[in-house]
Protein backbone atom coordinates (compact mmCIF):
# COMPACT_ATOMS: atom_id res chain seq x y z
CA UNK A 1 2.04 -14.54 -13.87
CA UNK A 2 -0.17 -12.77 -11.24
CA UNK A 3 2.80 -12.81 -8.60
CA UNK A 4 4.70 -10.97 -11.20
CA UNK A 5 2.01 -8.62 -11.73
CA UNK A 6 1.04 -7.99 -7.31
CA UNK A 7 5.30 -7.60 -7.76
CA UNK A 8 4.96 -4.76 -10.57
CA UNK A 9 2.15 -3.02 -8.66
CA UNK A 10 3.84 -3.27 -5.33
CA UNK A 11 7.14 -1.87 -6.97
CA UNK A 12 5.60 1.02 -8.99
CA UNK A 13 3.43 2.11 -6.02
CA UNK A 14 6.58 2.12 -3.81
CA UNK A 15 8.80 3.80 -5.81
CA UNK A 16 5.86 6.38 -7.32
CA UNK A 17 5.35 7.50 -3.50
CA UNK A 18 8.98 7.57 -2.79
CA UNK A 19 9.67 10.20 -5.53
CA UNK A 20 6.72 11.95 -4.59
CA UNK A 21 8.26 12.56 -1.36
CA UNK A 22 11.09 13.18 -2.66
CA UNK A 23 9.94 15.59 -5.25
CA UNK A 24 7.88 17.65 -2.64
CA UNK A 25 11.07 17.87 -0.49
CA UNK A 26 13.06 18.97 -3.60
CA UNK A 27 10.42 21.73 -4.14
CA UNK A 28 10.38 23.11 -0.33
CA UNK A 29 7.44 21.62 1.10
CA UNK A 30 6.21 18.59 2.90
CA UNK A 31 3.82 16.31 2.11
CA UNK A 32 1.39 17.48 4.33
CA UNK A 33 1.35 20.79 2.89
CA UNK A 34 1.47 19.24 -0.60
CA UNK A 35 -2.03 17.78 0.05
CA UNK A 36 -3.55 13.97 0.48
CA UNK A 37 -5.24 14.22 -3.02
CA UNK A 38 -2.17 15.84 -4.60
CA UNK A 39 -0.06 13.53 -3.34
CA UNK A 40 -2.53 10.34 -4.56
CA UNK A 41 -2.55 11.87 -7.48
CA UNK A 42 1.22 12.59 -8.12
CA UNK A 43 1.96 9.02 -6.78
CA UNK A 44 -0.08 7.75 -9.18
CA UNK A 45 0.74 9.13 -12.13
CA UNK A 46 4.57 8.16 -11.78
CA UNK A 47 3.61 4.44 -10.58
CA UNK A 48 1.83 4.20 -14.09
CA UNK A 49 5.23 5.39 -16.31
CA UNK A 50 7.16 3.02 -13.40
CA UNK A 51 4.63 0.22 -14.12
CA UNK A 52 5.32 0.90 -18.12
CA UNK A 53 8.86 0.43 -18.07
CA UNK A 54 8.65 -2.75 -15.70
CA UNK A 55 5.87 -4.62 -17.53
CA UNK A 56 8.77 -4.47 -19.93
CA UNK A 57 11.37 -5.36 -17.51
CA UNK A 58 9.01 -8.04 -15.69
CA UNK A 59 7.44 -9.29 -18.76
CA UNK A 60 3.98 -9.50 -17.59
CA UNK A 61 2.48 -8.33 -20.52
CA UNK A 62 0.01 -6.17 -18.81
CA UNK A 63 0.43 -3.29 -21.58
CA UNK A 64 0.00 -5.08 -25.39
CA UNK A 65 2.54 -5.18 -28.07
């Protein structure tokens, strides 16, 4: 169960920074000029709605029912 769980985190973090990136080049700027602490922040915050949908996914049952 805790592989499953490093696995979720791993995957949410990934993919929450990818569309980060993607989302500041979609808007005009880069990363850099987005800001370190906007960018944490932003990564974050899609690696947790990510992380909801593949507790489901992964059943880890992180989140309860």
């Amino acid at each position: 169960m805790a592989i499953r769980r490093l696995i979720l985190v791993a995957v949410s973090l990934g993919i929450g920074f990818a569309l980060t990136v993607l989302i500041t080049m979609l808007i005009g700027t880069t990363p850099a000029e987005y800001g370190a602490i906007y960018m944490i922040f932003t990564t974050l915050s899609l690696a947790v709605a990510i992380g909801i949908w593949l507790d489901l996914l992964l059943k880890t049952n992180i989140l309860p029912k």
